[in-house]
N, C-alpha and C. Protein backbone atom coordinates (compact mmCIF):
# COMPACT_ATOMS: atom_id res chain seq x y z
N UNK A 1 11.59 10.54 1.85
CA UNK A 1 11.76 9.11 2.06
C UNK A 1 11.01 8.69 3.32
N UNK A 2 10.31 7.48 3.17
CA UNK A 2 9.73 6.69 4.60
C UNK A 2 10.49 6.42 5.41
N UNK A 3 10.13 6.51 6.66
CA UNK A 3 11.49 6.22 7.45
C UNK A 3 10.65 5.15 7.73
N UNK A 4 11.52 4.10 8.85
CA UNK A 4 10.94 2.62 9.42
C UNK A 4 10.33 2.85 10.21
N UNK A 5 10.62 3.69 11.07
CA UNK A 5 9.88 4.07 12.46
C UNK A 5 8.34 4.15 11.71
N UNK A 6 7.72 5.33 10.51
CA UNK A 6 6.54 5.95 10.16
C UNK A 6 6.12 4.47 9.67
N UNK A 7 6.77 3.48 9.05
CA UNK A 7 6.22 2.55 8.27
C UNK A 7 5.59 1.60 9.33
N UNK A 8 5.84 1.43 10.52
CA UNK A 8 5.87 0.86 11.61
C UNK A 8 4.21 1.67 12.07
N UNK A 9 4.54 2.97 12.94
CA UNK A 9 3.41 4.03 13.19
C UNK A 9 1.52 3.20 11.66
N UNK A 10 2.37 3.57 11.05
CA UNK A 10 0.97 3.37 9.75
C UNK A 10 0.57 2.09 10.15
N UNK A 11 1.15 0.92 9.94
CA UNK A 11 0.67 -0.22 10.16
C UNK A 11 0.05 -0.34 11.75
N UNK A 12 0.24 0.09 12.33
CA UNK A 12 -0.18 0.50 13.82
C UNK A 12 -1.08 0.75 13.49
N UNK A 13 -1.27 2.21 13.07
CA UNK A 13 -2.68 3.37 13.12
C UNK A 13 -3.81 2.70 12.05
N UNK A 14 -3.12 1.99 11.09
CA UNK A 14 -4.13 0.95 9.81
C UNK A 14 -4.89 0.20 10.63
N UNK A 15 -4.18 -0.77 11.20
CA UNK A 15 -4.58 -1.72 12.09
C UNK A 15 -5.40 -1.59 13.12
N UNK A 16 -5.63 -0.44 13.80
CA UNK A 16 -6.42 -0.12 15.06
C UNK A 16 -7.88 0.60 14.04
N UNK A 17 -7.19 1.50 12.90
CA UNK A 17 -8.52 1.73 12.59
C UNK A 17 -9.13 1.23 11.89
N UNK A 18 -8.57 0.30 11.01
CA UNK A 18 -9.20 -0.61 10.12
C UNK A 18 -9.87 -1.61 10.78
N UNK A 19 -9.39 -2.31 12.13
CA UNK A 19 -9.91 -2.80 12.65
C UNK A 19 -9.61 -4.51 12.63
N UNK A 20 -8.01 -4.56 11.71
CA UNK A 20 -7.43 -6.00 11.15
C UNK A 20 -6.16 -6.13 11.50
N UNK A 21 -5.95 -6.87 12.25
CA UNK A 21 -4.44 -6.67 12.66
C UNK A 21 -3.77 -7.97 11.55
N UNK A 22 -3.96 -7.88 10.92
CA UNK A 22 -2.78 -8.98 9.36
C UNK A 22 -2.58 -7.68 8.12
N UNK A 23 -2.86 -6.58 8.78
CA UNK A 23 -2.51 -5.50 7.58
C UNK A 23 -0.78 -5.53 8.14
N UNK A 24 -0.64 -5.21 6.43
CA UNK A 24 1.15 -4.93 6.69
C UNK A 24 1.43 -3.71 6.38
N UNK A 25 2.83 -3.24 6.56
CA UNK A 25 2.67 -2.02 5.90
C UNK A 25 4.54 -1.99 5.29
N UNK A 26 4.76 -1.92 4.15
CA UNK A 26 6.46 -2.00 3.80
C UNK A 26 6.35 -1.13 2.73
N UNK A 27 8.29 -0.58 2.78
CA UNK A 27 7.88 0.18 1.80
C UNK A 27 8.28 -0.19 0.49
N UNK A 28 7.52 0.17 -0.82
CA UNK A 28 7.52 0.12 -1.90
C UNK A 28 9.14 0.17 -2.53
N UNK A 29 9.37 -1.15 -2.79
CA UNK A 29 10.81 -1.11 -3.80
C UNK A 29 11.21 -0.29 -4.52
N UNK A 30 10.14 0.25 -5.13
CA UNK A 30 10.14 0.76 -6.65
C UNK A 30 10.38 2.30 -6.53
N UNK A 31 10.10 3.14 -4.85
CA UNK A 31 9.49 4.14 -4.66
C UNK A 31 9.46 4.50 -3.25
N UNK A 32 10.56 5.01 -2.95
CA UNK A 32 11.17 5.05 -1.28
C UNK A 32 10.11 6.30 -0.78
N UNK A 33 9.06 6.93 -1.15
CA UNK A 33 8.28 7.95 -0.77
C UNK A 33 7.25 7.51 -0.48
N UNK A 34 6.79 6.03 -1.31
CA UNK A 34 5.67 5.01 -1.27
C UNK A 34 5.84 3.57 -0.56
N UNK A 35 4.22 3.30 0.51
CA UNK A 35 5.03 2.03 1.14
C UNK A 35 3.51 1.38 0.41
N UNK A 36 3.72 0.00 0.46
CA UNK A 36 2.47 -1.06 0.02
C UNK A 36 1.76 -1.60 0.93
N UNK A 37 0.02 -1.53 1.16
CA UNK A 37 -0.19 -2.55 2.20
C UNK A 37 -0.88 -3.74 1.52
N UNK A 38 -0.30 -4.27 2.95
CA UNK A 38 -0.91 -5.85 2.36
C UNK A 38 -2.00 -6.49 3.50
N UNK A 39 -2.57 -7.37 2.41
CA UNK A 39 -3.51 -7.98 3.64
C UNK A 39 -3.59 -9.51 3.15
N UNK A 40 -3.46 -10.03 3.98
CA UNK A 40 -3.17 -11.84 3.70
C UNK A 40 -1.94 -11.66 2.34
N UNK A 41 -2.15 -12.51 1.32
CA UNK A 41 -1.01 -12.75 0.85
C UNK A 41 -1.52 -11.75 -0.23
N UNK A 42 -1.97 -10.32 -0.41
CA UNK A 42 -2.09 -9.44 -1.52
C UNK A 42 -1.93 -7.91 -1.49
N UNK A 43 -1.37 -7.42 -2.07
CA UNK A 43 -1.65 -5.96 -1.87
C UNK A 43 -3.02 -5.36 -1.93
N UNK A 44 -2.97 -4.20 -0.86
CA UNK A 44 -4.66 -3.64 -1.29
C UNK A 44 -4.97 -2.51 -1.72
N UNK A 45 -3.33 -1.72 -1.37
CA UNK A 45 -3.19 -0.39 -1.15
C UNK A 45 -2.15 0.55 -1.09
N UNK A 46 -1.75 1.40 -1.49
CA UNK A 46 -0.58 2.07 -1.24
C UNK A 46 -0.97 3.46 -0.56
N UNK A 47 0.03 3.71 0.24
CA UNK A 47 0.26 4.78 0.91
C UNK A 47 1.80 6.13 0.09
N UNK A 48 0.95 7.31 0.32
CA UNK A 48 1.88 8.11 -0.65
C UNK A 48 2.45 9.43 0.53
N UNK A 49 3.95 9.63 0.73
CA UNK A 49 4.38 10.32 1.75
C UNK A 49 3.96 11.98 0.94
N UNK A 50 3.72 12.71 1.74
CA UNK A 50 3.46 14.07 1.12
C UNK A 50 4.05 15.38 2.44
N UNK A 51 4.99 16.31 1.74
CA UNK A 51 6.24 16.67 2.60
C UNK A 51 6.37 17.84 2.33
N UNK A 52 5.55 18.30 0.76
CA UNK A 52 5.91 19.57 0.35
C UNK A 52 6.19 20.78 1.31
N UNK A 53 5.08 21.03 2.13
CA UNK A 53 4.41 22.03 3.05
C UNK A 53 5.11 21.98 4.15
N UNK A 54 6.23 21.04 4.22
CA UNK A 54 6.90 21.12 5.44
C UNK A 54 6.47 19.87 6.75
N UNK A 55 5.16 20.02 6.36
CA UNK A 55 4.59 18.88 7.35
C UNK A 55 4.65 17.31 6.68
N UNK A 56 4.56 16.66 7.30
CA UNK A 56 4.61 14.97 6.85
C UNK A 56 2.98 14.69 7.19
N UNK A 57 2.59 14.25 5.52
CA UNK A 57 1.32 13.68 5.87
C UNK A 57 1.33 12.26 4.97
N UNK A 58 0.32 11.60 5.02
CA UNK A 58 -0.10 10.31 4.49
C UNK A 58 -1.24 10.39 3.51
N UNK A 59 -1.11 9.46 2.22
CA UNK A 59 -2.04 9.51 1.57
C UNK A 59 -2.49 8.00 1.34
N UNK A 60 -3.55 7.15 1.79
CA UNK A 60 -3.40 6.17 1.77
C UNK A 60 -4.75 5.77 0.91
N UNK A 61 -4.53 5.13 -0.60
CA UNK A 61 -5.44 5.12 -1.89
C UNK A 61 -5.32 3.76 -1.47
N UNK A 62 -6.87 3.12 -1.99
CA UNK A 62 -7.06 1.49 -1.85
C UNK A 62 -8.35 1.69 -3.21
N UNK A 63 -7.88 0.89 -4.26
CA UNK A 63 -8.83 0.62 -5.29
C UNK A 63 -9.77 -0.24 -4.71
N UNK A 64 -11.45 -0.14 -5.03
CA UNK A 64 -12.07 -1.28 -4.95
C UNK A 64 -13.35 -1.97 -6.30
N UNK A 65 -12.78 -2.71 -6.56
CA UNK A 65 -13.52 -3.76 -7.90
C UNK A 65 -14.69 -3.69 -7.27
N UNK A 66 -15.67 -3.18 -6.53
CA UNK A 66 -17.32 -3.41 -6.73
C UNK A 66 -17.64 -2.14 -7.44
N UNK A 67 -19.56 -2.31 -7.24
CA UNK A 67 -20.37 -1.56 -7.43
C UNK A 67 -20.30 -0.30 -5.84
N UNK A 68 -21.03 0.68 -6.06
CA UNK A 68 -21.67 0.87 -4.99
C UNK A 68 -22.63 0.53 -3.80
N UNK A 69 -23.44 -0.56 -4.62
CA UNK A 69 -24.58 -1.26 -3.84
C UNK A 69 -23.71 -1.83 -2.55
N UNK A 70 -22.50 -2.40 -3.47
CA UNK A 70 -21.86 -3.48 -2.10
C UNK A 70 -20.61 -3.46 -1.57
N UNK A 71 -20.57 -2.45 -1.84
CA UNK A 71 -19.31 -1.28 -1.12
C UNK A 71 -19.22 -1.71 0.43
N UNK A 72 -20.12 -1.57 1.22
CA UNK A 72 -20.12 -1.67 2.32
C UNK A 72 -19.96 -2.90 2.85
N UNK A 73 -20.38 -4.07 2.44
CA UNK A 73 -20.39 -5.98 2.54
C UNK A 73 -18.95 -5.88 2.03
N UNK A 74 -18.90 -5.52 0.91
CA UNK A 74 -17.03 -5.76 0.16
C UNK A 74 -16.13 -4.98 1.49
N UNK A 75 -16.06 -4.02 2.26
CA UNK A 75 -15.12 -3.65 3.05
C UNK A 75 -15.49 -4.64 4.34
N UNK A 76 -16.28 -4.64 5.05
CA UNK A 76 -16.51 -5.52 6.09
C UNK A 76 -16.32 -6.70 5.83
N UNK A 77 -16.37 -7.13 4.96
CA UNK A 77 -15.94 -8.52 4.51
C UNK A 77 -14.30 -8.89 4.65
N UNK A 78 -13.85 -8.06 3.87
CA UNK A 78 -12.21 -7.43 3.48
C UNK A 78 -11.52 -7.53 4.91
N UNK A 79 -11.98 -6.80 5.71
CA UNK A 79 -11.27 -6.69 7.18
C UNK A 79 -11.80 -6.98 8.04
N UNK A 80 -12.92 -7.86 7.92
CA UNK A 80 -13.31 -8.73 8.87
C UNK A 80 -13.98 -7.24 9.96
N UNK A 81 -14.63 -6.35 9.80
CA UNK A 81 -14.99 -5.40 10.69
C UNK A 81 -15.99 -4.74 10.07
N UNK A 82 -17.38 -5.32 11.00
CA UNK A 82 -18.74 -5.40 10.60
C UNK A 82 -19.38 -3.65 11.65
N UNK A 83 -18.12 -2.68 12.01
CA UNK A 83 -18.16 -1.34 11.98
C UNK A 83 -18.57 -0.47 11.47
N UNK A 84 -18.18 -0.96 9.58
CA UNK A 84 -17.93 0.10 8.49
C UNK A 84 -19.00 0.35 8.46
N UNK A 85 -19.57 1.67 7.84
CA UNK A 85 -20.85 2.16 7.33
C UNK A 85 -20.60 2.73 6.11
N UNK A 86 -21.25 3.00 5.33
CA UNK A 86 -21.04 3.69 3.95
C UNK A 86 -22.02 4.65 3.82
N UNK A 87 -21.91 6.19 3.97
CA UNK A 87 -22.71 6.80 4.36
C UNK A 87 -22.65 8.10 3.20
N UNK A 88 -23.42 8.38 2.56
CA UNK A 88 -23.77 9.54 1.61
C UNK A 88 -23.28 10.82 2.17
N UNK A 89 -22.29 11.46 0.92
CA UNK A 89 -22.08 12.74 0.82
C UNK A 89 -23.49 13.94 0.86
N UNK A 90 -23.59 14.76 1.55
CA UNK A 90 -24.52 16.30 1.16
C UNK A 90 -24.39 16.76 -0.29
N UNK A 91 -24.96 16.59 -1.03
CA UNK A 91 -24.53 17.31 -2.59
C UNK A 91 -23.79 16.50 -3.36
N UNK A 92 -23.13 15.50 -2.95
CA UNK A 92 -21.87 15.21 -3.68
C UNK A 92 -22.87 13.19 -4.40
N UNK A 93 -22.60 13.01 -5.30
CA UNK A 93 -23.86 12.32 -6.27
C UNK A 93 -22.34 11.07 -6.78
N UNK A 94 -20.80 11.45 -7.16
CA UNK A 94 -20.03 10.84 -7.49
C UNK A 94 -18.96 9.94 -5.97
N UNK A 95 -19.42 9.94 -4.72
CA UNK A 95 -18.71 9.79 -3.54
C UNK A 95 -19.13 9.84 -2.54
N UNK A 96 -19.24 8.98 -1.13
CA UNK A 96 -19.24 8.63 -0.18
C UNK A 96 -18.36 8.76 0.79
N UNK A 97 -18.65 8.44 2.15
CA UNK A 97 -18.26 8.61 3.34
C UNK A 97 -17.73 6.98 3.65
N UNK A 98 -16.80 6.56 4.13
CA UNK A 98 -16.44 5.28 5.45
C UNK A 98 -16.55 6.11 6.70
N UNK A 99 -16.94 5.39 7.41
CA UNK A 99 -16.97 5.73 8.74
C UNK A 99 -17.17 4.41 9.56
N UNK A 100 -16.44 4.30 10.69
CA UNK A 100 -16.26 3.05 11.45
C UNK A 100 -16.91 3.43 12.57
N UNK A 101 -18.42 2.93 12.89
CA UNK A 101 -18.93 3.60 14.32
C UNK A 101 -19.79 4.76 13.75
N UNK A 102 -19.27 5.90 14.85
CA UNK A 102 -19.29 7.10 15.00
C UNK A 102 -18.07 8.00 13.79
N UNK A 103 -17.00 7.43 13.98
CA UNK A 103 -15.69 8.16 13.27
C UNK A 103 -15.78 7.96 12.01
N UNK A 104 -15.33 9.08 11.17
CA UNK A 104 -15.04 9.64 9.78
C UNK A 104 -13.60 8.75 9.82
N UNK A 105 -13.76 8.20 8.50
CA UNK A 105 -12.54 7.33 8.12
C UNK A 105 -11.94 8.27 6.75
N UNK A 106 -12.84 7.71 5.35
CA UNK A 106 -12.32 8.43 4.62
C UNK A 106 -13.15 8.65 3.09
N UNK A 107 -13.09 8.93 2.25
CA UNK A 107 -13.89 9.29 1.30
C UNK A 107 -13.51 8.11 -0.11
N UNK A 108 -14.75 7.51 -0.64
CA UNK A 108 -14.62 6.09 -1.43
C UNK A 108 -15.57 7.34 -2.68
N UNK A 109 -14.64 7.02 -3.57
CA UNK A 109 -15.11 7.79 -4.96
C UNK A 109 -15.43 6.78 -6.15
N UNK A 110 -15.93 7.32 -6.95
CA UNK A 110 -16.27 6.65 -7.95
C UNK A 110 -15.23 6.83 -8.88
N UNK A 111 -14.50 5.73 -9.48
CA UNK A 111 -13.61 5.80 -10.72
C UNK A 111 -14.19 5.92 -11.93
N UNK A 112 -15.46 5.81 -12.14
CA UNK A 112 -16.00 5.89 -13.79
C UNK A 112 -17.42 6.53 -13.58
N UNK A 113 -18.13 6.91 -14.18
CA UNK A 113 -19.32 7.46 -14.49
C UNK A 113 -20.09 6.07 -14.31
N UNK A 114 -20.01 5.00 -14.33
CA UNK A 114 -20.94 3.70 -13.80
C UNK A 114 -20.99 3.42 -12.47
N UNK A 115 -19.60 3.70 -11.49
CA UNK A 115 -19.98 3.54 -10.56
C UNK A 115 -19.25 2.28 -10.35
N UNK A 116 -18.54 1.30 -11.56
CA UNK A 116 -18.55 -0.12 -10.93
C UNK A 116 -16.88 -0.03 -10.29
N UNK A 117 -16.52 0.96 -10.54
CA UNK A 117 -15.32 0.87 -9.21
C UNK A 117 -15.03 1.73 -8.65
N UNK A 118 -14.53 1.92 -7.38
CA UNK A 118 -13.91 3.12 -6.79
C UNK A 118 -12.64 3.01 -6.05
N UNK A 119 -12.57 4.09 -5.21
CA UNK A 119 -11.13 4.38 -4.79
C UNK A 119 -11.40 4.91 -3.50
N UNK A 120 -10.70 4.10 -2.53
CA UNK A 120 -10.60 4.36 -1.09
C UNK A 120 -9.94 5.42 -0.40
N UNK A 121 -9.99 6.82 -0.18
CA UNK A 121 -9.20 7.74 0.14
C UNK A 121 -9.06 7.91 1.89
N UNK A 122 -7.95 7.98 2.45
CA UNK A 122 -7.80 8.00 3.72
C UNK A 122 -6.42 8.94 4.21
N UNK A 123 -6.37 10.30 4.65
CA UNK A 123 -5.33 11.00 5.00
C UNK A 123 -5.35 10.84 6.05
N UNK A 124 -3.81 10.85 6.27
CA UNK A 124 -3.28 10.26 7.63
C UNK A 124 -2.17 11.61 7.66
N UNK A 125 -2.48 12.10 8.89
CA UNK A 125 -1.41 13.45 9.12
C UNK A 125 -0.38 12.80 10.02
N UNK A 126 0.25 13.59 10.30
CA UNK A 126 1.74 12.75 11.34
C UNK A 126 1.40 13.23 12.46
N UNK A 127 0.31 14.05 13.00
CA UNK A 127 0.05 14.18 14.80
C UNK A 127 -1.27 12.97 14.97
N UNK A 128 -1.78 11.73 13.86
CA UNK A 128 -2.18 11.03 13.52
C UNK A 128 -1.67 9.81 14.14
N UNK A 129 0.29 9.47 14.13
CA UNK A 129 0.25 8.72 14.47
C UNK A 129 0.78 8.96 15.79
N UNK A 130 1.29 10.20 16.33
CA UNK A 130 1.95 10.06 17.43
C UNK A 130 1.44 8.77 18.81
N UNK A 131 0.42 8.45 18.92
CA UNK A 131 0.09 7.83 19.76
C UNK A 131 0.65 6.10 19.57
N UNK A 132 1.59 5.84 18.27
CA UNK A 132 1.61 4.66 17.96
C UNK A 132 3.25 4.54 17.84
């Protein structure tokens, strides 16, 4: 289960690295292991608690309706943070890099063999948020 304190921490650690402070972070009605984020009046994203191993980590999936071409305009746009870069995998032909700056954010995959949508991947460990 999410506790309030972690739901609190995420929206913190979202917010500093995303770079948008109107991200929310609550947890999912439906699914006390899952919280929803929001940004203005919509969801964008869910976050998935993962505990097996003993450790508490974060899994935080964000679908996105473009292409690849404009992957990078569609997120900077999104959070208002003209940071993002979209930067090519070594070998890898189905997935990409975010990176804000200098820093590794998280890995944006392709959902179909076209390419016209993907999926925002971002692990968040729990010595991740201590600072928040």
């Amino acid at each position: 289960m999410l506790e309030k304190t972690e739901l609190k921490q995420l929206q913190a650690f979202l917010r500093d690295t995303l770079g948008n402070e109107n991200i929310r972070v609550g947890l999912d009605p439906k699914d006390e292991d899952r919280a929803l984020v929001g940004l203005g009046e919509r969801v964008i994203a869910t976050i998935a608690l993962d505990d097996e191993d003993g450790d508490r980590s974060f899994s935080f999936a964000m679908k996105i309706p473009v292409g690849r071409e404009v992957l990078q305009e569609y997120l900077q746009r999104l959070f208002e943070n003209d940071s993002f870069k979209v930067v090519g995998r070594a070998n890898k032909k189905d997935s990409v890099e975010l990176n804000s700056g200098p820093d590794f954010l998280g890995v944006i995959s392709a959902d179909d063999d076209k390419g016209s949508s993907y999926t925002l991947q971002i692990a968040i460990l729990d010595f991740d948020l201590e600072d928040y």
